[in-house]
C-alpha atoms as a PDB file:
ATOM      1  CA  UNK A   1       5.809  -8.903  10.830  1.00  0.00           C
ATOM      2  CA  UNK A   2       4.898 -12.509   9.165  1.00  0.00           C
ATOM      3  CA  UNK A   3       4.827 -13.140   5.895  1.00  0.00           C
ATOM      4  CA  UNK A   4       2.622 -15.235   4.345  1.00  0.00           C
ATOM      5  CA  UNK A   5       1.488 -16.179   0.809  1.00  0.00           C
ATOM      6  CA  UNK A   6      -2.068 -16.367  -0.271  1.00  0.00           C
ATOM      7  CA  UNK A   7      -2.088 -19.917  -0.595  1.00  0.00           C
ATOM      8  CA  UNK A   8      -1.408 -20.655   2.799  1.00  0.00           C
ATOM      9  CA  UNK A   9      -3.573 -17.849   3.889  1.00  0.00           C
ATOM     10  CA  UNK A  10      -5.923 -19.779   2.273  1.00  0.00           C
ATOM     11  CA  UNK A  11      -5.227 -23.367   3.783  1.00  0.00           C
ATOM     12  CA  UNK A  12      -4.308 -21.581   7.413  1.00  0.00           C
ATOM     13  CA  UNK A  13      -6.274 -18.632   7.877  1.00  0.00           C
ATOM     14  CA  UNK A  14      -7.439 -19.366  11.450  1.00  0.00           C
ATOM     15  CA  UNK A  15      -3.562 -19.456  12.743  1.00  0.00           C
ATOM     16  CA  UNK A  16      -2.364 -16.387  10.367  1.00  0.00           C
ATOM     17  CA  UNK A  17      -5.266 -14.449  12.511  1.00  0.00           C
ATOM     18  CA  UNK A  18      -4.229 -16.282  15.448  1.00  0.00           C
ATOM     19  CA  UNK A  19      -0.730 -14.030  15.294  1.00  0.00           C
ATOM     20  CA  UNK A  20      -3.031 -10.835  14.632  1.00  0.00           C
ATOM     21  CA  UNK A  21      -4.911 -11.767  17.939  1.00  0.00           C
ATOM     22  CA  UNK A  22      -1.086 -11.245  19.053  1.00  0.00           C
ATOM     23  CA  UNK A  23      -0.447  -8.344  17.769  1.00  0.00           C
ATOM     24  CA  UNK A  24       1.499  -8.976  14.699  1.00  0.00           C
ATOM     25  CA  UNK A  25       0.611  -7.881  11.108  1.00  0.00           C
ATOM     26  CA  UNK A  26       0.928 -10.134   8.111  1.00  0.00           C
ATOM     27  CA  UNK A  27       2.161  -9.243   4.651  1.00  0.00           C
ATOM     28  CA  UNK A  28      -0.135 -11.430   2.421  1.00  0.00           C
ATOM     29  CA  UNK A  29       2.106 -12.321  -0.683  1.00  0.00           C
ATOM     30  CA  UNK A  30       1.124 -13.568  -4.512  1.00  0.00           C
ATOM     31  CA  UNK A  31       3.822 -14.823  -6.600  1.00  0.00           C
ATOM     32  CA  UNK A  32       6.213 -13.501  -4.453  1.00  0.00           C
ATOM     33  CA  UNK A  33       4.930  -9.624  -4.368  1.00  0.00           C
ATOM     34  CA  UNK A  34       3.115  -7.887  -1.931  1.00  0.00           C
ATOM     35  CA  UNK A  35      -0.562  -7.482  -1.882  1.00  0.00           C
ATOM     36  CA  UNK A  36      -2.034  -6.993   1.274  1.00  0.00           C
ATOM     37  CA  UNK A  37      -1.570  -6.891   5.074  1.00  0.00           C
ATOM     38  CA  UNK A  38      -3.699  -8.219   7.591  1.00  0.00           C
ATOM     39  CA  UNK A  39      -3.662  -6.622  11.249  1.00  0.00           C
ATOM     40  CA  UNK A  40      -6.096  -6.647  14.273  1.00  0.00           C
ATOM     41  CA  UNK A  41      -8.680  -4.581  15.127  1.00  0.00           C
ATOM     42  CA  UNK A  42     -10.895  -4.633  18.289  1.00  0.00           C
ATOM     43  CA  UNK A  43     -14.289  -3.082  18.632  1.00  0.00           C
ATOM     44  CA  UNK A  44     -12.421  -0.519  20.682  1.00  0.00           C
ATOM     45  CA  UNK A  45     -10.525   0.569  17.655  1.00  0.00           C
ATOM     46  CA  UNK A  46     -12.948   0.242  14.951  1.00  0.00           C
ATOM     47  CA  UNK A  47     -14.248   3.538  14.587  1.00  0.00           C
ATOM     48  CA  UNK A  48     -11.368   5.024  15.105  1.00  0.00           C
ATOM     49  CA  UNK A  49     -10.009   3.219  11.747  1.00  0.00           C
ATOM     50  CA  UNK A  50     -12.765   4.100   9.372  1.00  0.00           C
ATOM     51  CA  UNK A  51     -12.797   7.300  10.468  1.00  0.00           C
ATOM     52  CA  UNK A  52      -8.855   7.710   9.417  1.00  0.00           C
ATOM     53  CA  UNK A  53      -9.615   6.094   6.266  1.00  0.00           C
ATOM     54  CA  UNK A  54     -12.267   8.170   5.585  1.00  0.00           C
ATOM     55  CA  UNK A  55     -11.466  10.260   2.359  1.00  0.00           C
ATOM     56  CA  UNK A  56     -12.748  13.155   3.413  1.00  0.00           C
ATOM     57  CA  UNK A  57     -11.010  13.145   6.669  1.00  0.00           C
ATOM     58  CA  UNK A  58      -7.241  12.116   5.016  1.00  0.00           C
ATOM     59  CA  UNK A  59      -8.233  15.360   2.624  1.00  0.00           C
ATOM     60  CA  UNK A  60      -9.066  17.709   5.437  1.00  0.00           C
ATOM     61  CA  UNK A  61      -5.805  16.240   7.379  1.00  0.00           C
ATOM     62  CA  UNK A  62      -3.661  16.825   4.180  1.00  0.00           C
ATOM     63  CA  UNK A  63      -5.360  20.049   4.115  1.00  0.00           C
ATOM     64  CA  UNK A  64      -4.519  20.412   7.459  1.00  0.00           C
ATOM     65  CA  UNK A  65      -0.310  19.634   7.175  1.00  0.00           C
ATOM     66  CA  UNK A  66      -0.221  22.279   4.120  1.00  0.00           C
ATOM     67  CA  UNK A  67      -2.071  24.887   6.637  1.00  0.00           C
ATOM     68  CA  UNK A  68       0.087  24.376   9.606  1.00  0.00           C
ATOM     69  CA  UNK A  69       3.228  24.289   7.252  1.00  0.00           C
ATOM     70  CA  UNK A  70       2.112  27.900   5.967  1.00  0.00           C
ATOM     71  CA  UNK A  71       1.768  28.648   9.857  1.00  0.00           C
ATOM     72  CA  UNK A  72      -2.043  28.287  10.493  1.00  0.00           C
ATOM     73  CA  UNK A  73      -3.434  25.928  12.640  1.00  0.00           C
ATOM     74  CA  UNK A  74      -6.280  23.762  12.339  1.00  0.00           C
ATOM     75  CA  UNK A  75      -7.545  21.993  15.876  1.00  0.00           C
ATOM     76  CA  UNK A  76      -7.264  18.213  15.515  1.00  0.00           C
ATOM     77  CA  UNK A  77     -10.275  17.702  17.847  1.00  0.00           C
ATOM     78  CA  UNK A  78     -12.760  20.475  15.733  1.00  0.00           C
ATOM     79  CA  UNK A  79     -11.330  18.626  12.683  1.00  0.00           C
ATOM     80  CA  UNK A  80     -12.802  15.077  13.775  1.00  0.00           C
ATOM     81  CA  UNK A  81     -15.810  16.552  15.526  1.00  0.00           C
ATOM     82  CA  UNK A  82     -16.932  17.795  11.848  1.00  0.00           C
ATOM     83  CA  UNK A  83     -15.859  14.901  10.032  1.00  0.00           C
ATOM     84  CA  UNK A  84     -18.074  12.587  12.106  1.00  0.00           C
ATOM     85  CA  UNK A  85     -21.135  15.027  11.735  1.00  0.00           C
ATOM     86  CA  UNK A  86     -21.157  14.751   8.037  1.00  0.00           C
ATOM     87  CA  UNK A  87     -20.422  11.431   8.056  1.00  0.00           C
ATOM     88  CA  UNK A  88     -23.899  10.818  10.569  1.00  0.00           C
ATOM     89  CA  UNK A  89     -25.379  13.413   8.150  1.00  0.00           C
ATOM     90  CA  UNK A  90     -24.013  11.054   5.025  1.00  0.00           C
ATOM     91  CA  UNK A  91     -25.596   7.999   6.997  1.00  0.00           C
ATOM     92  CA  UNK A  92     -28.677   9.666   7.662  1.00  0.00           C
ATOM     93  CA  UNK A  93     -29.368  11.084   4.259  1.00  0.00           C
ATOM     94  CA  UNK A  94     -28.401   7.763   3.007  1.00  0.00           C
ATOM     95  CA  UNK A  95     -30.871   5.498   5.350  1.00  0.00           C
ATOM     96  CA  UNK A  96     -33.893   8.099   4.324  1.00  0.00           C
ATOM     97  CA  UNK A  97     -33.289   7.658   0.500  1.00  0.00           C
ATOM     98  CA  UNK A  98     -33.571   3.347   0.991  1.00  0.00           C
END
């Protein structure tokens, strides 16, 4: 991992996402805290992180945990398949309203 403050992020930010392009993450620091990290992200792997950042899919897989530590199961692949057809349904309702 590379740590960087926000300064230089701003003076260098083409060579602090050079070492993303690499595969490294970088801590973004102000006055010497923490405050945010940078990593990269292809095309390929786009959906897959909104999708996990989703709210309602982190609640349903938190739902999920507390189900399968009472000994029920919830199938990860029905769990994502519903998740992205109200999200399309979200979209869709969304696109007719503008």
């Amino acid at each position: 991992m590379f740590f960087t403050g926000v300064r230089e992020l701003r003076l260098n930010t083409s060579e602090i996402l050079k070492k993303t392009d690499q595969g490294e993450q970088v801590l973004i620091t102000y006055r010497g805290k923490p405050r945010a990290i940078i990593q990269g992200i292809t095309e390929d792997d786009l959906e897959d992180f909104i999708l996990l950042n989703h709210p309602q899919f982190k609640a349903r897989l938190e739902q999920s945990l507390k189900q399968a530590l009472e000994g029920q199961v919830t199938n990860l692949d029905k769990l994502i398949a519903q998740t992205k057809e109200e999200i399309d349904q979200s979209h869709h309702q969304t696109h007719q309203e503008d």
